[in-house]
C-alpha atoms as a PDB file:
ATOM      1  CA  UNK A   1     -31.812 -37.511 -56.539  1.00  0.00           C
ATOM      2  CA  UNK A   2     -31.064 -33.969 -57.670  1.00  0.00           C
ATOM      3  CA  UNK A   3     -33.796 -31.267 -57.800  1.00  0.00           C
ATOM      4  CA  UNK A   4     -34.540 -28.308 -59.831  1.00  0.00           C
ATOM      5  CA  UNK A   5     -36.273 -25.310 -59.077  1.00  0.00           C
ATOM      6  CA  UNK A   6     -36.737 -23.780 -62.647  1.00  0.00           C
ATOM      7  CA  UNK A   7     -32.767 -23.828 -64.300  1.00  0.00           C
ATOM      8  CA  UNK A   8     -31.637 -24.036 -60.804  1.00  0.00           C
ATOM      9  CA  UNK A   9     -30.012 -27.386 -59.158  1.00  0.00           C
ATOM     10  CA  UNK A  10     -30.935 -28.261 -55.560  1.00  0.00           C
ATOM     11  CA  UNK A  11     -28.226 -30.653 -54.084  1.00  0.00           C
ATOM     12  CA  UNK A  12     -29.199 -33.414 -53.057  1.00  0.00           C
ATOM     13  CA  UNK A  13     -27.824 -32.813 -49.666  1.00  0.00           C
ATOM     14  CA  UNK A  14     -27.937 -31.886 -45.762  1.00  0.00           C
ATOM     15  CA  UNK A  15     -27.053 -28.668 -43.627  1.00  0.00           C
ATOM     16  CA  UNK A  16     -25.492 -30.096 -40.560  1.00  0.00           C
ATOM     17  CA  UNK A  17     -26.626 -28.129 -37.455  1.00  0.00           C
ATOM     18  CA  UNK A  18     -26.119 -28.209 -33.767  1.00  0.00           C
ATOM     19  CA  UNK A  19     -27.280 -27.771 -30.681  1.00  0.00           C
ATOM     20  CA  UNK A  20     -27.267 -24.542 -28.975  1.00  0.00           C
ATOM     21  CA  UNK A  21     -28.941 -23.296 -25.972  1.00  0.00           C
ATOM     22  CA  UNK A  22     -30.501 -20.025 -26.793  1.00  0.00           C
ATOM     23  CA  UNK A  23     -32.481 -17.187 -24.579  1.00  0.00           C
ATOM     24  CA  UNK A  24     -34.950 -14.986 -26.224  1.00  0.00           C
ATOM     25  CA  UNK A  25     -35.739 -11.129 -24.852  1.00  0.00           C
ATOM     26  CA  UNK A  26     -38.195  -8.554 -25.384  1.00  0.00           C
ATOM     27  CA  UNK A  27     -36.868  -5.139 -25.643  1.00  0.00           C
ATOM     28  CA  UNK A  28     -39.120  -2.174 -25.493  1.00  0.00           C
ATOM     29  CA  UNK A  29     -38.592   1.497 -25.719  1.00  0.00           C
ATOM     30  CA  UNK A  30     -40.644   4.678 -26.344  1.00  0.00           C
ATOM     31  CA  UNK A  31     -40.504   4.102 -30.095  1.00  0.00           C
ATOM     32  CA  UNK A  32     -39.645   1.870 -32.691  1.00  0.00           C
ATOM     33  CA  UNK A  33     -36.385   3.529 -33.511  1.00  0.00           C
ATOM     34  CA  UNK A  34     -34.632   3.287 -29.922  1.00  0.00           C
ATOM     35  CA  UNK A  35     -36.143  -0.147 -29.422  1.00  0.00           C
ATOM     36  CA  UNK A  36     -34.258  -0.729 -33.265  1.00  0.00           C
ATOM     37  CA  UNK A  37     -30.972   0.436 -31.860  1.00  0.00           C
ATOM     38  CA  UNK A  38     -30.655  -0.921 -28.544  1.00  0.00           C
ATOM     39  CA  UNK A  39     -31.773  -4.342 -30.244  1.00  0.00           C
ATOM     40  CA  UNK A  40     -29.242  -3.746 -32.908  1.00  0.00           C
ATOM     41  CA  UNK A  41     -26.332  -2.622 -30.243  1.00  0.00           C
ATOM     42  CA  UNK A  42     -26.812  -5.810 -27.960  1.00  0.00           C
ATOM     43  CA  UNK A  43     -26.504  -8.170 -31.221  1.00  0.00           C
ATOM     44  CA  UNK A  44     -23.561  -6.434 -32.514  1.00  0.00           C
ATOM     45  CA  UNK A  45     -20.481  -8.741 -33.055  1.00  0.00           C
ATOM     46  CA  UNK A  46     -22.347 -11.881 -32.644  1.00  0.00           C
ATOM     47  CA  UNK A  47     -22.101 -14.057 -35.908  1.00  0.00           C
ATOM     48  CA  UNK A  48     -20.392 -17.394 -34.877  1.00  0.00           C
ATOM     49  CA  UNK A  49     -19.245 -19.058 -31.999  1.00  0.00           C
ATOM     50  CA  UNK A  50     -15.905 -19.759 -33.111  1.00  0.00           C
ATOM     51  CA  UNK A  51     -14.555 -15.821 -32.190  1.00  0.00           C
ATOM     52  CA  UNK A  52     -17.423 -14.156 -31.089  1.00  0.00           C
ATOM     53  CA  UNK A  53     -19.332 -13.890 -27.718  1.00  0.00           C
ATOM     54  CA  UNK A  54     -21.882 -15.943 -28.673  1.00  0.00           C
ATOM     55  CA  UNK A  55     -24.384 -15.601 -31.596  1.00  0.00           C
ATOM     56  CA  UNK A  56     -26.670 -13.304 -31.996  1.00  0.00           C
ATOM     57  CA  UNK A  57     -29.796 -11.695 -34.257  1.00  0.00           C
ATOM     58  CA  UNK A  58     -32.810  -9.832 -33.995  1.00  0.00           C
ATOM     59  CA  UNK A  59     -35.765 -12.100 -35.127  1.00  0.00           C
ATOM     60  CA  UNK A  60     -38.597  -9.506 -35.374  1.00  0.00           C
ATOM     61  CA  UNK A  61     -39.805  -6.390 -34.642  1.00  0.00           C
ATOM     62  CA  UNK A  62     -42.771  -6.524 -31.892  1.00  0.00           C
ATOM     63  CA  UNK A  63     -46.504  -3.944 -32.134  1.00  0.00           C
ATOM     64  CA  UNK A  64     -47.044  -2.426 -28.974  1.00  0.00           C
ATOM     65  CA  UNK A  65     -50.432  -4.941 -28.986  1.00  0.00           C
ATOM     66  CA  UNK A  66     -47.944  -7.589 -28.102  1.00  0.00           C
ATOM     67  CA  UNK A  67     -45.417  -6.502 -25.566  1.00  0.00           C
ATOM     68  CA  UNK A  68     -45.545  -6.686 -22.052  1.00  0.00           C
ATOM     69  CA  UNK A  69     -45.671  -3.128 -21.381  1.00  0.00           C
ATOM     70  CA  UNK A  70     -47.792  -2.094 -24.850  1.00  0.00           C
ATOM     71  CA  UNK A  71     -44.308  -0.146 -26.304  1.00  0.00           C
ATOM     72  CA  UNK A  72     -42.685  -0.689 -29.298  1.00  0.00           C
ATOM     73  CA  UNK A  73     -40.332  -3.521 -29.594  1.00  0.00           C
ATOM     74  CA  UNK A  74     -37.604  -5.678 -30.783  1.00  0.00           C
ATOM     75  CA  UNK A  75     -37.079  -9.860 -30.053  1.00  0.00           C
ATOM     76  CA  UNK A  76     -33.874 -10.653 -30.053  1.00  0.00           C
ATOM     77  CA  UNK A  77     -32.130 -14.560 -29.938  1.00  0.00           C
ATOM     78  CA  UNK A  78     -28.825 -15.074 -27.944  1.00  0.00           C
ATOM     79  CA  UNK A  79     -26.959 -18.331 -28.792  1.00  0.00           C
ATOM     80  CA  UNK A  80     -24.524 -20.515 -26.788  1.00  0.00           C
ATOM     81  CA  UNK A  81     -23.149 -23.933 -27.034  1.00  0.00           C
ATOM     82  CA  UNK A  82     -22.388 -23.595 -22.793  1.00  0.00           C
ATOM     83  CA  UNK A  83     -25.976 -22.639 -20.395  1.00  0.00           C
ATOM     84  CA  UNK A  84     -23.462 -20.731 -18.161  1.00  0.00           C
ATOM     85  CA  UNK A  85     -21.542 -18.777 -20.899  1.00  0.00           C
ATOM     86  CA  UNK A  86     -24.987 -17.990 -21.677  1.00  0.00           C
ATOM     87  CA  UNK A  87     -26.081 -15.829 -18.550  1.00  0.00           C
ATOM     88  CA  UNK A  88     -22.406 -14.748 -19.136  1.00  0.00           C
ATOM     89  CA  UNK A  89     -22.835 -13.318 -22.403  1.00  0.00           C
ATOM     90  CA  UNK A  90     -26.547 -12.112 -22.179  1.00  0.00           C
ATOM     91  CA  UNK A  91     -25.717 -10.132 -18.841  1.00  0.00           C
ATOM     92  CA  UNK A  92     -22.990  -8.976 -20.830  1.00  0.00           C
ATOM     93  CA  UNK A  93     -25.135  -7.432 -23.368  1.00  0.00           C
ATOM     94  CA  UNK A  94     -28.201  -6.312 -21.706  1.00  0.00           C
ATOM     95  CA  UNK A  95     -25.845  -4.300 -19.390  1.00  0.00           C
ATOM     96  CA  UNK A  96     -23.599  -2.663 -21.968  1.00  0.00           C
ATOM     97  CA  UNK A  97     -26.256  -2.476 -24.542  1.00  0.00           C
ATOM     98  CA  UNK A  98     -30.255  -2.445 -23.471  1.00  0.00           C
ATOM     99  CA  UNK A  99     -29.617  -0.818 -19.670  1.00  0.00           C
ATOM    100  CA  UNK A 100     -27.398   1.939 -21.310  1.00  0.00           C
ATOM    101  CA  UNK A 101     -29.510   2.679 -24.041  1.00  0.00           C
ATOM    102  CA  UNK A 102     -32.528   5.564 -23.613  1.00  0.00           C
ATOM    103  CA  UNK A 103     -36.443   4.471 -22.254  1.00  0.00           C
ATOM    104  CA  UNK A 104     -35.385   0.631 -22.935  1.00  0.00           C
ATOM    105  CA  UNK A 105     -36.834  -2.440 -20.765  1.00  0.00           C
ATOM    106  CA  UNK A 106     -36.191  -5.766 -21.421  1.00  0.00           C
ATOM    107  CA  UNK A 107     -38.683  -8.969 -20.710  1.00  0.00           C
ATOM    108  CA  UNK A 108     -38.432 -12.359 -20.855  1.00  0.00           C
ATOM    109  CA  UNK A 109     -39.520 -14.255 -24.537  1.00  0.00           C
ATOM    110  CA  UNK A 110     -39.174 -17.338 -23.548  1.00  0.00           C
ATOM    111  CA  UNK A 111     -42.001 -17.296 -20.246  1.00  0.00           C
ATOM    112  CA  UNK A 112     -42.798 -20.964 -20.787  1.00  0.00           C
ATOM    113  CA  UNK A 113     -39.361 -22.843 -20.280  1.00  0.00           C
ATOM    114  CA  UNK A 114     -38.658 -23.699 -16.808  1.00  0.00           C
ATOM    115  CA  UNK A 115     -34.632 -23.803 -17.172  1.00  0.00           C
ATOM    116  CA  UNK A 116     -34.128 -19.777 -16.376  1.00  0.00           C
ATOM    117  CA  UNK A 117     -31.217 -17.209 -16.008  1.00  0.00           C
ATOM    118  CA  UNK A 118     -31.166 -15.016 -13.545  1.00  0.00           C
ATOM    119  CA  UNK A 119     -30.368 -11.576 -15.331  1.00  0.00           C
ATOM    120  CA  UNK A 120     -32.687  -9.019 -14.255  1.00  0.00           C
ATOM    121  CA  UNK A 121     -31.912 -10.230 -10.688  1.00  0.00           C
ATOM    122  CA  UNK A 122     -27.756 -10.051 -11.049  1.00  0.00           C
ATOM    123  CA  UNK A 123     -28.177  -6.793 -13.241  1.00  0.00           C
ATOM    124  CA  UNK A 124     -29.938  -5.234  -9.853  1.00  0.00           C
ATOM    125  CA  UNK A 125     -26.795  -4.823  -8.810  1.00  0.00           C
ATOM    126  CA  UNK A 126     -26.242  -2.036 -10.993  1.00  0.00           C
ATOM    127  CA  UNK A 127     -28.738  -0.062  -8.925  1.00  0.00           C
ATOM    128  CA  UNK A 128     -26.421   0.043  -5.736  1.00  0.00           C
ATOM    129  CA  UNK A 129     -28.687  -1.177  -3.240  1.00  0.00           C
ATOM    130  CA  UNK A 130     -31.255   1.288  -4.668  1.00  0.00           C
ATOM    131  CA  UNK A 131     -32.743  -1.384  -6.786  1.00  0.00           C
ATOM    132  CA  UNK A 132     -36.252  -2.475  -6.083  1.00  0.00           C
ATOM    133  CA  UNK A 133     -38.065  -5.541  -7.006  1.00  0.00           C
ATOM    134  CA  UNK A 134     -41.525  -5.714  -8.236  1.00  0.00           C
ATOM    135  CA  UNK A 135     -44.712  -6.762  -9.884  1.00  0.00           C
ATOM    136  CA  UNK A 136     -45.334  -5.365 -13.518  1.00  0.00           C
ATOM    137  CA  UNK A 137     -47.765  -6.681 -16.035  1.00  0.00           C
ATOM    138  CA  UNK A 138     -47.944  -9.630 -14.285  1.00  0.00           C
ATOM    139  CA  UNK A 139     -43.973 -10.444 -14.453  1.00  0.00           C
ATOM    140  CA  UNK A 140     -41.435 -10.095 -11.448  1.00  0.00           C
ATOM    141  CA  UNK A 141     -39.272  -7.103 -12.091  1.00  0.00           C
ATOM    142  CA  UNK A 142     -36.671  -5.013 -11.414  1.00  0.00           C
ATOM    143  CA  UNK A 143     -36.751  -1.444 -11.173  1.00  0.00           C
ATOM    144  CA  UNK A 144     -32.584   0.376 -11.087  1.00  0.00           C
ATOM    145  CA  UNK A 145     -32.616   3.950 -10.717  1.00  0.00           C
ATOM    146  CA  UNK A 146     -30.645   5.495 -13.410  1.00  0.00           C
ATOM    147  CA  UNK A 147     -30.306   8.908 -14.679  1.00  0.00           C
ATOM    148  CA  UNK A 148     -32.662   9.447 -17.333  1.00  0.00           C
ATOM    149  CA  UNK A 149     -35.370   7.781 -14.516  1.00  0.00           C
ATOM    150  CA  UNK A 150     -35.444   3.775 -14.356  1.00  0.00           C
ATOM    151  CA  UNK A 151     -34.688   1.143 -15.959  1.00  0.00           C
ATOM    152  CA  UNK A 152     -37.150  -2.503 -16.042  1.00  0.00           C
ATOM    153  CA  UNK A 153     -35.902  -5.710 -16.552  1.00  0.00           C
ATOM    154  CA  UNK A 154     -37.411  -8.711 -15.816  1.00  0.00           C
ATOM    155  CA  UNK A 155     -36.244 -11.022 -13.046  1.00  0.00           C
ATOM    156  CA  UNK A 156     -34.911 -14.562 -15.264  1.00  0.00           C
ATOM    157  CA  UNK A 157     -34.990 -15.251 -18.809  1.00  0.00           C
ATOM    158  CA  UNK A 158     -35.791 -18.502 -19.945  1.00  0.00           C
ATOM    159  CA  UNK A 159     -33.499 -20.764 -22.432  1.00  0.00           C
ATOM    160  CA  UNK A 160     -34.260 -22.763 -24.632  1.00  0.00           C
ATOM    161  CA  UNK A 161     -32.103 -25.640 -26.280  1.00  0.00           C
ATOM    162  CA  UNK A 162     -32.528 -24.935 -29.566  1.00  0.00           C
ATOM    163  CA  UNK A 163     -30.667 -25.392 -33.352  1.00  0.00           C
ATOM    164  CA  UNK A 164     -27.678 -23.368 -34.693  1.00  0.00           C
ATOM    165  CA  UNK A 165     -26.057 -23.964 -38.086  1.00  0.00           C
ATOM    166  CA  UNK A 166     -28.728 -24.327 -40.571  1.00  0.00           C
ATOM    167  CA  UNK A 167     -27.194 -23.031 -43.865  1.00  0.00           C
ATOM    168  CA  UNK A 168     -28.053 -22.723 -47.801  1.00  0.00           C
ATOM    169  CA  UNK A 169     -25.116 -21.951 -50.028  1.00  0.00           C
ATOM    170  CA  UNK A 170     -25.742 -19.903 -53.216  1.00  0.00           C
ATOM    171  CA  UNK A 171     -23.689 -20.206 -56.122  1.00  0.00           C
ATOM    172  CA  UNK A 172     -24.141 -17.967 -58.526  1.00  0.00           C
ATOM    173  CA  UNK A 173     -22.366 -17.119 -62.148  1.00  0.00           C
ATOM    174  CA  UNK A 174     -21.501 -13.609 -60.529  1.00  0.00           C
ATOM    175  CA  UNK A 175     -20.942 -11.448 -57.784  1.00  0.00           C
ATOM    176  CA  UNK A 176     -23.935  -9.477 -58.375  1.00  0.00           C
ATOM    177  CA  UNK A 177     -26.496 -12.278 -59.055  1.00  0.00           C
ATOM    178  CA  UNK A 178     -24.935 -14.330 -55.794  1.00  0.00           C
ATOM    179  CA  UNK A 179     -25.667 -10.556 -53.444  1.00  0.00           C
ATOM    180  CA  UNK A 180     -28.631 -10.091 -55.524  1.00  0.00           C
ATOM    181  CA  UNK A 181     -30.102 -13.934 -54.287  1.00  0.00           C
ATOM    182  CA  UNK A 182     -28.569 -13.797 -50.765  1.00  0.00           C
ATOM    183  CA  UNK A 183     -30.253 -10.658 -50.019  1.00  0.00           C
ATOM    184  CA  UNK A 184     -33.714 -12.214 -51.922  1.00  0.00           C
ATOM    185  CA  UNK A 185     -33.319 -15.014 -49.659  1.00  0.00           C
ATOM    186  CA  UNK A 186     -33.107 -13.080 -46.025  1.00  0.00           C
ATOM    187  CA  UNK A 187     -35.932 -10.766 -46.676  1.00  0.00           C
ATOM    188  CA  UNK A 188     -37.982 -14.118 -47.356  1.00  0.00           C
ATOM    189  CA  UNK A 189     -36.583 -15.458 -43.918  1.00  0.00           C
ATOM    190  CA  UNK A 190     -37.743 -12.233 -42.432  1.00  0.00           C
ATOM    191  CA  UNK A 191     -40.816 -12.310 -44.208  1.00  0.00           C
ATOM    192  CA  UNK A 192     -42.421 -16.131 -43.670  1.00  0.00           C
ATOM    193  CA  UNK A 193     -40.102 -17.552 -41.334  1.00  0.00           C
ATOM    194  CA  UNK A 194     -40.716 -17.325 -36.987  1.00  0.00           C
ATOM    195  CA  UNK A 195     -38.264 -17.841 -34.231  1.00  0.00           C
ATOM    196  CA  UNK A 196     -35.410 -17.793 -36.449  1.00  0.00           C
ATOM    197  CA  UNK A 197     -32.462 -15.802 -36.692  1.00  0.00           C
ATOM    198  CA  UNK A 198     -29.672 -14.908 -39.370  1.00  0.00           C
ATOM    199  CA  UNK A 199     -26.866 -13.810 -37.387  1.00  0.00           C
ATOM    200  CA  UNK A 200     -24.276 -12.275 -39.709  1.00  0.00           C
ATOM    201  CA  UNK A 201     -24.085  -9.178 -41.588  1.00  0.00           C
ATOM    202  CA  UNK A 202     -27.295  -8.746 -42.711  1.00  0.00           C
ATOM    203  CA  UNK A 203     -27.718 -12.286 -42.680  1.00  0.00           C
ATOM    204  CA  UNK A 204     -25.707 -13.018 -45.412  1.00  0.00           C
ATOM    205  CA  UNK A 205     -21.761 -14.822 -45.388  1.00  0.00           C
ATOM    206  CA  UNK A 206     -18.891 -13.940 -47.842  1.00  0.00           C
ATOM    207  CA  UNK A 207     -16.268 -15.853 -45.722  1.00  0.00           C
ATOM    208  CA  UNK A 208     -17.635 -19.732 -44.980  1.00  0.00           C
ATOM    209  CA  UNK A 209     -15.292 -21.721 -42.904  1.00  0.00           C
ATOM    210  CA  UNK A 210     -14.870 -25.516 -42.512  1.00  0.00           C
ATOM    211  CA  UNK A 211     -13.125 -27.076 -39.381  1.00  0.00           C
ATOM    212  CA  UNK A 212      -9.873 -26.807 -38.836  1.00  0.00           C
ATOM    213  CA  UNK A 213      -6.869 -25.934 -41.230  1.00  0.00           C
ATOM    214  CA  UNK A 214      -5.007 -27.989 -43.727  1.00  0.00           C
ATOM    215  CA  UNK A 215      -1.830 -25.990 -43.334  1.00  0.00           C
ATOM    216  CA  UNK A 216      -2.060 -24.232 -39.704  1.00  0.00           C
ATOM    217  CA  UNK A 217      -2.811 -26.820 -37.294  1.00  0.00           C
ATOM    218  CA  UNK A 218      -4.147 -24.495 -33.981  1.00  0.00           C
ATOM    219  CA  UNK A 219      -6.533 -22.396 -36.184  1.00  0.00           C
ATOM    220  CA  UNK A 220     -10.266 -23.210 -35.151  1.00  0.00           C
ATOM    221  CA  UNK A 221     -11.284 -22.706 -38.713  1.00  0.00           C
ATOM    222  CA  UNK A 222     -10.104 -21.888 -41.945  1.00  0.00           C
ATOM    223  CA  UNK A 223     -11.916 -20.667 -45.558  1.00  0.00           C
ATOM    224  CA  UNK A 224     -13.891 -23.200 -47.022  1.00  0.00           C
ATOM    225  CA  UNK A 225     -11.770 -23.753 -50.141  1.00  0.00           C
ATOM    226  CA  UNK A 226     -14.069 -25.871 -51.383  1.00  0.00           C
ATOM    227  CA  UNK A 227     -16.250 -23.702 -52.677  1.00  0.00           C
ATOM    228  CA  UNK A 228     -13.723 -20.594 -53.575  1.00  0.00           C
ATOM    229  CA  UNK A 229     -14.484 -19.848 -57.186  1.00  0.00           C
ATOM    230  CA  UNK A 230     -10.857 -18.559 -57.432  1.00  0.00           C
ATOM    231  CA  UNK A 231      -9.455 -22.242 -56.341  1.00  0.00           C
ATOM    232  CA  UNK A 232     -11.627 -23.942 -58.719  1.00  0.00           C
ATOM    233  CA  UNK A 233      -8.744 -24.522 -60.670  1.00  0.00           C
ATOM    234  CA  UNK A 234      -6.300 -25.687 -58.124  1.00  0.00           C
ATOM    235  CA  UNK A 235      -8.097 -27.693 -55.874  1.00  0.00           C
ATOM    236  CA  UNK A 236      -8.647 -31.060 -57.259  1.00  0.00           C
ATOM    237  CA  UNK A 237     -12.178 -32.056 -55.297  1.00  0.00           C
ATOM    238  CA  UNK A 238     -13.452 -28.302 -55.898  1.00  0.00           C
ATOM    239  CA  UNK A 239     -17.322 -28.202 -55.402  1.00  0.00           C
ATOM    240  CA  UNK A 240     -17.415 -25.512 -57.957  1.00  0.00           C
ATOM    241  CA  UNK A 241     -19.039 -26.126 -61.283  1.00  0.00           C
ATOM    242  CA  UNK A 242     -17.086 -23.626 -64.086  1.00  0.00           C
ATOM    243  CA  UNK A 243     -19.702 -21.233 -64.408  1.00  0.00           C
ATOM    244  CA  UNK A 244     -19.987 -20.516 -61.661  1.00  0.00           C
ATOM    245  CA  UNK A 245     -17.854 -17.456 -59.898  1.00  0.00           C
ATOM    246  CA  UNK A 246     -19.805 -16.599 -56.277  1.00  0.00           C
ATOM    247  CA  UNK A 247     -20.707 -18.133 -53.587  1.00  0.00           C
ATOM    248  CA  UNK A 248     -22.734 -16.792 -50.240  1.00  0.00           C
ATOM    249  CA  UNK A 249     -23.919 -18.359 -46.960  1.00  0.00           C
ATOM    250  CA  UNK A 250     -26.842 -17.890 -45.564  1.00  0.00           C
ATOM    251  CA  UNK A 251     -26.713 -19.242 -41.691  1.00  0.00           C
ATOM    252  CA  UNK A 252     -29.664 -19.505 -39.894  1.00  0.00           C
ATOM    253  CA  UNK A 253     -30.371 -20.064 -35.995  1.00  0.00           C
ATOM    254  CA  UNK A 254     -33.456 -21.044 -34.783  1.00  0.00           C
ATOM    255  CA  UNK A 255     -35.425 -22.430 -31.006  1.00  0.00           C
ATOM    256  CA  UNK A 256     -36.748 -25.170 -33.131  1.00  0.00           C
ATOM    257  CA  UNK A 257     -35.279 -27.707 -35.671  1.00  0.00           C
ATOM    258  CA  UNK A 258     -38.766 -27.329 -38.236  1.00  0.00           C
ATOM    259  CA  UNK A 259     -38.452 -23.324 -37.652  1.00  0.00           C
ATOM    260  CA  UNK A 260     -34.990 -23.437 -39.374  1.00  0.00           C
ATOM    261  CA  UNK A 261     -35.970 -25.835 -42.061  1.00  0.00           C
ATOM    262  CA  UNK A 262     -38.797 -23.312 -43.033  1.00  0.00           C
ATOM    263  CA  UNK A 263     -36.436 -21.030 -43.186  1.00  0.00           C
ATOM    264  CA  UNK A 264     -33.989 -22.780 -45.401  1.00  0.00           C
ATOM    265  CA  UNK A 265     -37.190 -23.645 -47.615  1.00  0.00           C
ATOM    266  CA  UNK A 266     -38.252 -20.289 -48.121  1.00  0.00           C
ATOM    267  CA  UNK A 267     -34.653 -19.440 -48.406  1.00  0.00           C
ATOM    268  CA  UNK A 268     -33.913 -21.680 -51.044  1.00  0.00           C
ATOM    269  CA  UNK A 269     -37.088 -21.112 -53.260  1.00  0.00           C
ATOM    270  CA  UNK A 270     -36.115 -17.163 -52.748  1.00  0.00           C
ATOM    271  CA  UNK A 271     -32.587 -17.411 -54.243  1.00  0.00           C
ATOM    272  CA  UNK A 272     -33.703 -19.738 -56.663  1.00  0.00           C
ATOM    273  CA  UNK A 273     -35.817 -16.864 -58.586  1.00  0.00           C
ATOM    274  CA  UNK A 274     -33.016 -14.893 -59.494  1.00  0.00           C
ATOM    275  CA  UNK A 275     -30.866 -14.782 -62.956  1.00  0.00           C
ATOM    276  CA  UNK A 276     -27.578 -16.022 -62.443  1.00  0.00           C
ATOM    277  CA  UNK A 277     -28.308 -18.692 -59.796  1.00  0.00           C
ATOM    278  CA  UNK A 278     -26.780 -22.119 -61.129  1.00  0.00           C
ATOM    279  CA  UNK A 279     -27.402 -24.129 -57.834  1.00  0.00           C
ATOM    280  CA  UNK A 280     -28.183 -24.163 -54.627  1.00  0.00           C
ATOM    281  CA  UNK A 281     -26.486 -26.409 -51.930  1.00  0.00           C
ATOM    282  CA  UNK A 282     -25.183 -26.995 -47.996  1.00  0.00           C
ATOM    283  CA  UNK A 283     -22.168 -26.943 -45.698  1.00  0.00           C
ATOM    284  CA  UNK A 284     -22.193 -29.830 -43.573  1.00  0.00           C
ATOM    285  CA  UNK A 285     -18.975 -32.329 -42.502  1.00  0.00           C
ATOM    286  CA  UNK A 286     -20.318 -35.255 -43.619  1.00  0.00           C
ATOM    287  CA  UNK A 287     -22.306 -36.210 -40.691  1.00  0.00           C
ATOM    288  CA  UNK A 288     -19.495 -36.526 -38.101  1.00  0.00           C
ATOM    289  CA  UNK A 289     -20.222 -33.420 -36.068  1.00  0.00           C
ATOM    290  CA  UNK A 290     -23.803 -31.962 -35.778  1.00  0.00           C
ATOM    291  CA  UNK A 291     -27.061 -34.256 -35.310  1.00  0.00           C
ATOM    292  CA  UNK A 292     -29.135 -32.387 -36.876  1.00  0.00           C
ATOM    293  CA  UNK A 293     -28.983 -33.070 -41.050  1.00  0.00           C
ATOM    294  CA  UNK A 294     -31.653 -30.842 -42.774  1.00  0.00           C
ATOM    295  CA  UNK A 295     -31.902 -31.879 -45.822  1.00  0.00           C
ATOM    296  CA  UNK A 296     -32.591 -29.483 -48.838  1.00  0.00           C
ATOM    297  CA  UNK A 297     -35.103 -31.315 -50.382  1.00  0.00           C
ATOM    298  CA  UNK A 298     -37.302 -31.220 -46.976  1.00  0.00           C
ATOM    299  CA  UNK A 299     -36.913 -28.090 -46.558  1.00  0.00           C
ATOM    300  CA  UNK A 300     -38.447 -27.428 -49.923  1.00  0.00           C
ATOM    301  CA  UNK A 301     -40.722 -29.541 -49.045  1.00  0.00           C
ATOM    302  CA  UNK A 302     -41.930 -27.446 -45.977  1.00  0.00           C
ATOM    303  CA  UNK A 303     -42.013 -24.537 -47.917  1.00  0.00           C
ATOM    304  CA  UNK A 304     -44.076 -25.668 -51.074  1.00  0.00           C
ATOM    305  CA  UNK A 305     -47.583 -24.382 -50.280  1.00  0.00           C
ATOM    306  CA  UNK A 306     -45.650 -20.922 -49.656  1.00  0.00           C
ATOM    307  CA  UNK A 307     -45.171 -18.430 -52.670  1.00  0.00           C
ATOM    308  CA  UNK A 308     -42.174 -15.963 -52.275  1.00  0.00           C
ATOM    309  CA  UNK A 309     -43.530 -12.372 -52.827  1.00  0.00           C
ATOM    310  CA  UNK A 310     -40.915  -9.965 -51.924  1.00  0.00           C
END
């Protein structure tokens, strides 16, 4: 059964996510702006699995009432289909990105799970044998002696296996209206959504793939010409109605399946609001592949008692 939302179709239909195992960290600094850019550093080429070294986002930014050592702060996700390209790709980035950057620390978000990576410990290493373990607001620490003073990191991060994938697709009569609704639709994420992330440029895709190529048989993925405005006329099962002449992604990872169906809900009833929208609907391959289906029409459901004010 197709839904409307105002002028606006809702496909009956499913995002098709997957699991990922994800870490969560805690970076402080000595104000909101170098917390900002180390979080924004370490998340930096991480939109999708298929090229990148893993996926990546900041979810929120954290009051000094709730951080570990009462500094400002960022939370950022880190996604990976493999637990030990995980630890590989987080030590990656909290060496290169949070140790390097000025007054940072970094603390475990994810306290409760028991499956752990040892980062703070491995990181140590940095220090030269000059490293000292610790006891700081009631977490086991590391302390490396760098220039500017020291850096703190927590001993092991926890992980979490959590869901990657979620998507809405916006198609839109125009370029403008399609930016105008994607960008509508993250800033609702940001706004009513938790534990989530939106890990491409500012959480918004231009470029969706599907699986695989029809023409170049070792390419991972390929664009999704199913929903290219500009093939409308050449491809025969085209998922593009005629008015319609933009399409964006929005891609959502989250540690919970029912955090990234709020999203989408909030998402959807976000893009929905703007002129030019003709429908709203998901990427997804049928089934075959990811075992999580999130359907539109729950995730409107979800988000019905919640009214979009942006």
């Amino acid at each position: 059964m197709t839904l409307k939302l105002g002028s606006v179709t809702i496909e009956d239909t499913f995002a098709e996510a997957f699991p990922m195992y994800a870490t969560r960290i805690i970076v402080t600094a000595i104000n909101r702006k170098w917390a900002l850019i180390a979080a924004k550093v370490a998340t930096g080429f991480g939109t999708s699995v298929i090229a990148s070294p893993g996926e990546c986002g900041i979810e929120t930014l954290l009051s000094p009432k709730i951080t570990p050592d009462s500094r400002p702060g960022a939370a950022i996700q880190i996604y990976h289909s493999d637990p030990a390209n995980l630890k590989i790709v987080t030590l990656t980035r909290v060496g290169q990105c949070i140790l390097t950057a000025p007054t940072t620390a970094a603390f475990d978000g994810l306290p409760k799970m028991k499956r752990r990576i040892s980062i703070g410990k491995a990181l140590a290493k940095f220090g030269d044998g000059f490293e000292k373990e610790d006891t700081m607001y009631g977490r086991k620490i590391w302390r490396i002696p760098v220039m500017e003073g020291e850096f703190v990191i927590e001993d092991s991060f926890g992980v979490i296996k959590a869901v990657a994938g979620g998507n809405i697709l916006i198609l839109a009569k125009d370029l403008e209206s399609g930016l105008k609704a994607a960008e509508k639709s993250v800033k609702a994420i940001r706004k009513y959504a938790r534990s989530v992330i939106t890990p491409f440029p500012g959480g918004i895709v231009r470029s969706g793939s599907k699986v695989g190529s029809l023409k170049y048989p070792k390419l991972r993925a390929t664009t999704n010409h199913l929903y290219c405005p500009t093939l409308k006329e050449v491809v025969e099962d085209t998922k593009i109605p005629q008015e319609v002449n933009s399409v964006f992604e929005i891609v959502i990872n989250g540690l919970r399946k029912e955090y990234v169906l709020k999203a989408m809900g909030v998402a959807i009833k976000a893009a929905s609001s703007v002129p030019g929208v003709v429908k709203i609907d998901a990427g997804n391959y049928g089934g075959k592949l990811g075992p999580y289906h999130l359907y539109l029409r729950d995730a409107l459901e979800v988000a019905k008692n919640i009214d979009i004010h942006l």
